[in-house]
PDB file of N, CA and C in Angstrom:
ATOM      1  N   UNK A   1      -9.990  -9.561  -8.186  1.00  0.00           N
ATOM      2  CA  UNK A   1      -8.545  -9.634  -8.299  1.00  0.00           C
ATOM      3  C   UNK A   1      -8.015 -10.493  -7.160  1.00  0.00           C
ATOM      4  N   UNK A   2      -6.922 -11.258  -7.190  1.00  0.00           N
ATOM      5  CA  UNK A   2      -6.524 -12.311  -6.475  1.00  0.00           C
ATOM      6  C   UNK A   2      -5.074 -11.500  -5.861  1.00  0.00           C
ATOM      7  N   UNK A   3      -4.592 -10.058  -5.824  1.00  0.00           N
ATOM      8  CA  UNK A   3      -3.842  -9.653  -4.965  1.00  0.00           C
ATOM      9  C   UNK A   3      -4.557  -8.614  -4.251  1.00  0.00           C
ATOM     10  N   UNK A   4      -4.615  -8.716  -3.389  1.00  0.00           N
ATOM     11  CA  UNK A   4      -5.478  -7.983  -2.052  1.00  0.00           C
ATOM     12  C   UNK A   4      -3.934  -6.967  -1.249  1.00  0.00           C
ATOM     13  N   UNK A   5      -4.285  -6.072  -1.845  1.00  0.00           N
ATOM     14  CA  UNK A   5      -3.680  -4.187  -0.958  1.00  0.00           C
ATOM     15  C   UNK A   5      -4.024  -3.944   0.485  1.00  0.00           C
ATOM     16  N   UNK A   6      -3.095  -4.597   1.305  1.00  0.00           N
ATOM     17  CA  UNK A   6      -3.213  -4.075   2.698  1.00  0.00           C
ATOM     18  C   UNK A   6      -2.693  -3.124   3.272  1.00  0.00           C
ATOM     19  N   UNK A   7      -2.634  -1.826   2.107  1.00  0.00           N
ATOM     20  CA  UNK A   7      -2.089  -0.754   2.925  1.00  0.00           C
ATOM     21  C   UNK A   7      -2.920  -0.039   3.949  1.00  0.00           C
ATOM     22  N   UNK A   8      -4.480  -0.544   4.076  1.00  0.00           N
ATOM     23  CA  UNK A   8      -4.841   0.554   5.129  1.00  0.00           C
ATOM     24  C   UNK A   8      -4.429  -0.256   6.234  1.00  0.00           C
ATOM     25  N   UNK A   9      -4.434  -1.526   6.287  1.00  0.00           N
ATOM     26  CA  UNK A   9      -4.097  -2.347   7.514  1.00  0.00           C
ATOM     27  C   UNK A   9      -2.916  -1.768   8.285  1.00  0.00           C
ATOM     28  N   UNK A  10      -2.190  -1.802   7.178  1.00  0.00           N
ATOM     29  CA  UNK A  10      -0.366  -1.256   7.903  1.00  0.00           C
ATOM     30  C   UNK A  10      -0.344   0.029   8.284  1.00  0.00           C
ATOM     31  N   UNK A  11      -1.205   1.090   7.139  1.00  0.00           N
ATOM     32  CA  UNK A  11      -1.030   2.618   8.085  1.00  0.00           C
ATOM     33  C   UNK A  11      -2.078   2.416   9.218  1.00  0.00           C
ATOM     34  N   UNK A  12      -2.924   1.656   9.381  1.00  0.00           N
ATOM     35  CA  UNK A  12      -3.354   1.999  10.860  1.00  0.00           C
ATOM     36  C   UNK A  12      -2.493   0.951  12.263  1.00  0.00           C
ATOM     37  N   UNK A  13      -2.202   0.397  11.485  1.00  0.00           N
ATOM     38  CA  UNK A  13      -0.574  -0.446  12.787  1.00  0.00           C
ATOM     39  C   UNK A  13       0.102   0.794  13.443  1.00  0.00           C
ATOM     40  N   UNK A  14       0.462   1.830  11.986  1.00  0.00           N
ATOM     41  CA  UNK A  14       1.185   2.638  12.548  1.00  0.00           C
ATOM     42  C   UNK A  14       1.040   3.837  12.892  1.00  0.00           C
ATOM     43  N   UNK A  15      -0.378   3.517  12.632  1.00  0.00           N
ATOM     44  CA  UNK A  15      -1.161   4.624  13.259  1.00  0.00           C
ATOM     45  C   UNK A  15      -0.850   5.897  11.853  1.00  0.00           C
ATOM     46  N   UNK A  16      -0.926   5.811  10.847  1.00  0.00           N
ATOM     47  CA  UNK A  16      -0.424   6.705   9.950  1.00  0.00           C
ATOM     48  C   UNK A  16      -1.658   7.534   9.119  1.00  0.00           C
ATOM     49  N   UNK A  17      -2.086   8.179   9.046  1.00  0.00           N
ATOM     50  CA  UNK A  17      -2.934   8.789   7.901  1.00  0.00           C
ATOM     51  C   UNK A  17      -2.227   9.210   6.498  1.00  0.00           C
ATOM     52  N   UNK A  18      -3.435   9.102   5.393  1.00  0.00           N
ATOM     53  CA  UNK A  18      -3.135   8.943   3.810  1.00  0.00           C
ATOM     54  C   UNK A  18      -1.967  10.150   3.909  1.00  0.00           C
ATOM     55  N   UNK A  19      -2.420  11.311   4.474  1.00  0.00           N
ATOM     56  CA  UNK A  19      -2.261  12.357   4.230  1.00  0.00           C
ATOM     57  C   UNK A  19      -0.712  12.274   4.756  1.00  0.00           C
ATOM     58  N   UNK A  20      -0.020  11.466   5.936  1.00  0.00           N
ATOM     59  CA  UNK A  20       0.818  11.800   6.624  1.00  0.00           C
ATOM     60  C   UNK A  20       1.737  11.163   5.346  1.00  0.00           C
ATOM     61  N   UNK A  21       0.943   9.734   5.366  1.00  0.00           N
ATOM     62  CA  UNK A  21       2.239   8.760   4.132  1.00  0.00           C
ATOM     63  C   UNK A  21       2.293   9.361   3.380  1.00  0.00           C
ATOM     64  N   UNK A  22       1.617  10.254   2.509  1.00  0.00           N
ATOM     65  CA  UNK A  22       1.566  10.953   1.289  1.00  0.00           C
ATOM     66  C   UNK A  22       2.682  11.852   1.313  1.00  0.00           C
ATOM     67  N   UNK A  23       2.771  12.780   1.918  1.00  0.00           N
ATOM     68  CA  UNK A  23       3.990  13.226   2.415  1.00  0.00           C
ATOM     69  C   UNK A  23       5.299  12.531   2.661  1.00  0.00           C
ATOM     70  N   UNK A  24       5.178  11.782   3.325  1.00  0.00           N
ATOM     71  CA  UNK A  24       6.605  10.676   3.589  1.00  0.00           C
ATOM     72  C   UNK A  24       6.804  10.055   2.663  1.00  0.00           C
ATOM     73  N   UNK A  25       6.166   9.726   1.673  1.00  0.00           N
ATOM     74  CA  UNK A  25       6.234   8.816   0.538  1.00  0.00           C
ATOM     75  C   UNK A  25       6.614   9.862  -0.653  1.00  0.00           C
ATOM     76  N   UNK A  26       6.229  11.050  -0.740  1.00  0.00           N
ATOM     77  CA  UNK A  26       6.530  11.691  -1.903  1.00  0.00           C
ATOM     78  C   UNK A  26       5.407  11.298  -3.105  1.00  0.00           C
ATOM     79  N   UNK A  27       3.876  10.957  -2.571  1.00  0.00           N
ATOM     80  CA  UNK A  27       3.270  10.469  -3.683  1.00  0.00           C
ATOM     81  C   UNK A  27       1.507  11.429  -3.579  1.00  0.00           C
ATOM     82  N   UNK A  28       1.267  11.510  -4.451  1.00  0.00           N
ATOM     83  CA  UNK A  28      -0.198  12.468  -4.733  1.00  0.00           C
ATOM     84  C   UNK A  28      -1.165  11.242  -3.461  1.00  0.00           C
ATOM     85  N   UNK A  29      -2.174  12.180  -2.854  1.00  0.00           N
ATOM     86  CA  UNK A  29      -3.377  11.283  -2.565  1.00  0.00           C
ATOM     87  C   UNK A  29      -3.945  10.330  -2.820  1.00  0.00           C
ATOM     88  N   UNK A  30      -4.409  10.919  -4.268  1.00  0.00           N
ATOM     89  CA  UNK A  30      -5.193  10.530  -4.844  1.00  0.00           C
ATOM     90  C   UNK A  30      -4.110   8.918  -5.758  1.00  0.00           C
ATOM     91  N   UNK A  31      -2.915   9.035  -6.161  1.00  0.00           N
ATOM     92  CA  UNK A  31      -2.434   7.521  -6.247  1.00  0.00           C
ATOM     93  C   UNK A  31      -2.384   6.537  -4.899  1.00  0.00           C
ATOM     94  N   UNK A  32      -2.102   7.413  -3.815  1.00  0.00           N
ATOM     95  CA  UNK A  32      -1.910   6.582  -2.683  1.00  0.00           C
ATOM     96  C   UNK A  32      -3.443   5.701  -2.306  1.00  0.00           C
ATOM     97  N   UNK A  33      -4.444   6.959  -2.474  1.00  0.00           N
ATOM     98  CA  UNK A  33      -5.854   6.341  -2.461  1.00  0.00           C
ATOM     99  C   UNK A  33      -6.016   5.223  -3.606  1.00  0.00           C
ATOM    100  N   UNK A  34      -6.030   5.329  -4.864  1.00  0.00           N
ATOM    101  CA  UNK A  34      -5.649   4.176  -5.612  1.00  0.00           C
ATOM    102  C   UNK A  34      -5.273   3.025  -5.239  1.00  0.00           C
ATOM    103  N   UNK A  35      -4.273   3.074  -4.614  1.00  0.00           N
ATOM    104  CA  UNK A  35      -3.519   1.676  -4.128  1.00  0.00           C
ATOM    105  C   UNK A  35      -4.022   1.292  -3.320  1.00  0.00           C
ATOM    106  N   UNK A  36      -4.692   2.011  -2.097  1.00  0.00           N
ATOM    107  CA  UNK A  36      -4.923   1.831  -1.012  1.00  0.00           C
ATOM    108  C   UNK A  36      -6.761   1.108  -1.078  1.00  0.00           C
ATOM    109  N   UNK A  37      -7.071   1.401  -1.723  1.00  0.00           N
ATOM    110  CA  UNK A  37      -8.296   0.797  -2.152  1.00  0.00           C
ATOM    111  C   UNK A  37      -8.604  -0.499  -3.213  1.00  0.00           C
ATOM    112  N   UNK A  38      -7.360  -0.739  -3.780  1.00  0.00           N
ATOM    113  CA  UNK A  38      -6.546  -1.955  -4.437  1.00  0.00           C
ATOM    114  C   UNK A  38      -7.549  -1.780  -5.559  1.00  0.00           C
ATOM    115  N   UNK A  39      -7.554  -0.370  -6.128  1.00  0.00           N
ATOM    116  CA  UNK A  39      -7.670  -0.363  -7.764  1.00  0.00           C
ATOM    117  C   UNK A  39      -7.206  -0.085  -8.588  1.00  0.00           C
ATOM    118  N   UNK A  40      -5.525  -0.046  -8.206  1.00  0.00           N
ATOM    119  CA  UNK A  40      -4.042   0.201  -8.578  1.00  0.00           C
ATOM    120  C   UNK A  40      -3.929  -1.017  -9.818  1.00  0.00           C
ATOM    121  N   UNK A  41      -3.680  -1.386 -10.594  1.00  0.00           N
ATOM    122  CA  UNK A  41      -3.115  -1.777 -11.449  1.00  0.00           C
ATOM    123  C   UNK A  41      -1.968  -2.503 -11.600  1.00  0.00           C
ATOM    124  N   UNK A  42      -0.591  -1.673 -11.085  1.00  0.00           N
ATOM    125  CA  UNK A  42       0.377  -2.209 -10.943  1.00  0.00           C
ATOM    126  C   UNK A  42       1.032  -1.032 -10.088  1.00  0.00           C
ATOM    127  N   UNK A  43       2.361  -1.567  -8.966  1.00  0.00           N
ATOM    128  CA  UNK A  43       3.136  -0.357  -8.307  1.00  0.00           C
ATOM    129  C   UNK A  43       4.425  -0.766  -8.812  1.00  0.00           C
ATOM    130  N   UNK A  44       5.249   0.561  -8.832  1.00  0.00           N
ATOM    131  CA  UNK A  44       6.614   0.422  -9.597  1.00  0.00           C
ATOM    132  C   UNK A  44       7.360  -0.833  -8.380  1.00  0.00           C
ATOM    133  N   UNK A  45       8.281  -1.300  -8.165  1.00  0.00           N
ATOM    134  CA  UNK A  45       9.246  -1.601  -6.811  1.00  0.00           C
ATOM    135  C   UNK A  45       9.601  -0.183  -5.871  1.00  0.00           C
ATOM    136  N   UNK A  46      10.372   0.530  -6.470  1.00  0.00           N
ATOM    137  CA  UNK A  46      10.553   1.995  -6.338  1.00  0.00           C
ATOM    138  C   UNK A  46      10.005   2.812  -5.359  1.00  0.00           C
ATOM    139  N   UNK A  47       8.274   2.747  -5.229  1.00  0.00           N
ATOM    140  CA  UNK A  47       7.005   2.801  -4.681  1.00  0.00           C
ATOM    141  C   UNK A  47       7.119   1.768  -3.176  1.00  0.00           C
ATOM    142  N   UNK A  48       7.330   0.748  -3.535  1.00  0.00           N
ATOM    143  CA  UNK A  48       6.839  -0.394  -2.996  1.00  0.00           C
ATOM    144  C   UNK A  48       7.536  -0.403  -1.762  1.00  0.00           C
ATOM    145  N   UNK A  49       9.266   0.037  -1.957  1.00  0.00           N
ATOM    146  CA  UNK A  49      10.218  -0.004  -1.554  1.00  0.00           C
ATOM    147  C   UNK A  49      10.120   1.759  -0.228  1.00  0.00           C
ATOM    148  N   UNK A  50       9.993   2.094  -1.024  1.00  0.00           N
ATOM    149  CA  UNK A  50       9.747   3.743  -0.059  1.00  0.00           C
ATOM    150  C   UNK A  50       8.242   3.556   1.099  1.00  0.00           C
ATOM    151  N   UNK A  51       7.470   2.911   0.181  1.00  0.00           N
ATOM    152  CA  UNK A  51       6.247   2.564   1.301  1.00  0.00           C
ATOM    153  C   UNK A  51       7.116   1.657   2.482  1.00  0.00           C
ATOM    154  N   UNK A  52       7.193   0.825   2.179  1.00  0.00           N
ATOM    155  CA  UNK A  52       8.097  -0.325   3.441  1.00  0.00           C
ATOM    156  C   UNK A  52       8.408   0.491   4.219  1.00  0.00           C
ATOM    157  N   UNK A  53       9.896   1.281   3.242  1.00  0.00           N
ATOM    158  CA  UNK A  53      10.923   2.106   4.462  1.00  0.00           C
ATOM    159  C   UNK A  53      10.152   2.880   5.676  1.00  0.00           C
ATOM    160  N   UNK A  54       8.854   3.513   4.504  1.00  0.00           N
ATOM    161  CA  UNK A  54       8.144   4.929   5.507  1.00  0.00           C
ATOM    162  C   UNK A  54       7.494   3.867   6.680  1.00  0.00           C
ATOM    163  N   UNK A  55       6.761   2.882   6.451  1.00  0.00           N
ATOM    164  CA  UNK A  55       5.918   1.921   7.370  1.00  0.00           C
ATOM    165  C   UNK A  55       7.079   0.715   8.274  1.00  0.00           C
ATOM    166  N   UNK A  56       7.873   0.633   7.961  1.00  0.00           N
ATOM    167  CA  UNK A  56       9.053  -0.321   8.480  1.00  0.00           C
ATOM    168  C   UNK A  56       8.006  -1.255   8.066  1.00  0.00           C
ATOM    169  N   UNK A  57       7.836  -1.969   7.783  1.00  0.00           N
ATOM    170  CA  UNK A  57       7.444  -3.518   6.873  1.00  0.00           C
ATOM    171  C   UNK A  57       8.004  -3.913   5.807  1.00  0.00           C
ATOM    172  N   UNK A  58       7.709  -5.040   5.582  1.00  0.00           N
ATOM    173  CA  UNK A  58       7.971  -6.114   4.222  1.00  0.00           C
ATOM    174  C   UNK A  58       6.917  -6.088   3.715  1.00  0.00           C
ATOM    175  N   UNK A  59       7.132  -6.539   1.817  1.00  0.00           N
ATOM    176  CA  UNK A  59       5.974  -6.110   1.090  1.00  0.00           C
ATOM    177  C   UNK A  59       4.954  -7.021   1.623  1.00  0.00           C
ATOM    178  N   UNK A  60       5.592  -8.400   1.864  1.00  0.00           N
ATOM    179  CA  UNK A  60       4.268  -9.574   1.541  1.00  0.00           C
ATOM    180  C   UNK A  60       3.469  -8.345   3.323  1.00  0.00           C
ATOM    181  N   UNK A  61       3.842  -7.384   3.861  1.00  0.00           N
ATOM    182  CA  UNK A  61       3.078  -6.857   4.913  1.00  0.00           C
ATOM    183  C   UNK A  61       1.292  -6.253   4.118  1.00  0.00           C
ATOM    184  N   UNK A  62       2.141  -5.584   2.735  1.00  0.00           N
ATOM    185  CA  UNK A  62       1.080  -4.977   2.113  1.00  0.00           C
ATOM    186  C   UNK A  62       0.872  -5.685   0.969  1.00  0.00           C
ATOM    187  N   UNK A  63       1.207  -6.422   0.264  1.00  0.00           N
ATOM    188  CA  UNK A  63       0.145  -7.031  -0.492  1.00  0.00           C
ATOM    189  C   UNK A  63       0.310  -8.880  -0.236  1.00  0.00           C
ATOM    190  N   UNK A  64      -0.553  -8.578  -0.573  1.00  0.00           N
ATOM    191  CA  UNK A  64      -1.397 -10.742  -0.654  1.00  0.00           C
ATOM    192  C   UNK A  64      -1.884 -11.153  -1.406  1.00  0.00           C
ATOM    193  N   UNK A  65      -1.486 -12.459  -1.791  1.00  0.00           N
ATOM    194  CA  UNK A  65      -2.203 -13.007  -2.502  1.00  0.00           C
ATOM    195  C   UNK A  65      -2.962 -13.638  -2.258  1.00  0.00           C
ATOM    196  N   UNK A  66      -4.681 -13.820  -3.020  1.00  0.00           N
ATOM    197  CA  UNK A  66      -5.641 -14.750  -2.180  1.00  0.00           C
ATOM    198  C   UNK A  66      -6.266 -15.408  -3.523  1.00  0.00           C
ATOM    199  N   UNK A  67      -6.460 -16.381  -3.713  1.00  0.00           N
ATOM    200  CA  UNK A  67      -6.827 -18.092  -4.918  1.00  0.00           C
ATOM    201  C   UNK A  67      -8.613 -17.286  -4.867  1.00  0.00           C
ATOM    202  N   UNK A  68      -8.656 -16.877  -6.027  1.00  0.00           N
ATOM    203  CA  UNK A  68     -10.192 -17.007  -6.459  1.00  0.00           C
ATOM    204  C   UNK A  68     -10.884 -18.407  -6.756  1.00  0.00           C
ATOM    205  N   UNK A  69     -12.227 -18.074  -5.432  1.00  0.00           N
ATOM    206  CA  UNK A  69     -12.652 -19.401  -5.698  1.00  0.00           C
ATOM    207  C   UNK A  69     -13.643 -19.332  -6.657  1.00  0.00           C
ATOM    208  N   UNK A  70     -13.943 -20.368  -7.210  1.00  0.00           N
ATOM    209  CA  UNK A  70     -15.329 -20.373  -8.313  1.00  0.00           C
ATOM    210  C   UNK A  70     -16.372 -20.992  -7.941  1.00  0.00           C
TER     211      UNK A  70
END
């Protein structure tokens, strides 16, 4: 996949565990683990938007895009 999930990058900036965002975020583990391992699918904005607030970042903080090479 050519968008790369940097949420563990950002919770460890902020020093955050799954467990803490999970809570602050209002979201199960086990989706946060999903995302966080970038085998998420798609995240609402909604999501995207409450992660930021809880982490103070911008999205392009947590996701990227990277050109598959061949």
């Amino acid at each position: 996949m050519s968008i790369i999930v940097n949420l563990d990058v950002m919770m460890a900036k902020r020093k955050m565990s799954l467990n803490e965002l999970s809570e602050k975020v209002d979201l199960t583990l086990s989706n946060l683990s999903i995302l966080k391992t970038g085998k998420a699918k798609a995240i609402r904005f909604t999501t995207l938007e409450v992660i930021c607030k809880v982490l103070n970042c911008q999205p392009g903080d947590i996701l990227e895009y990277r050109e598959i090479e061949k």
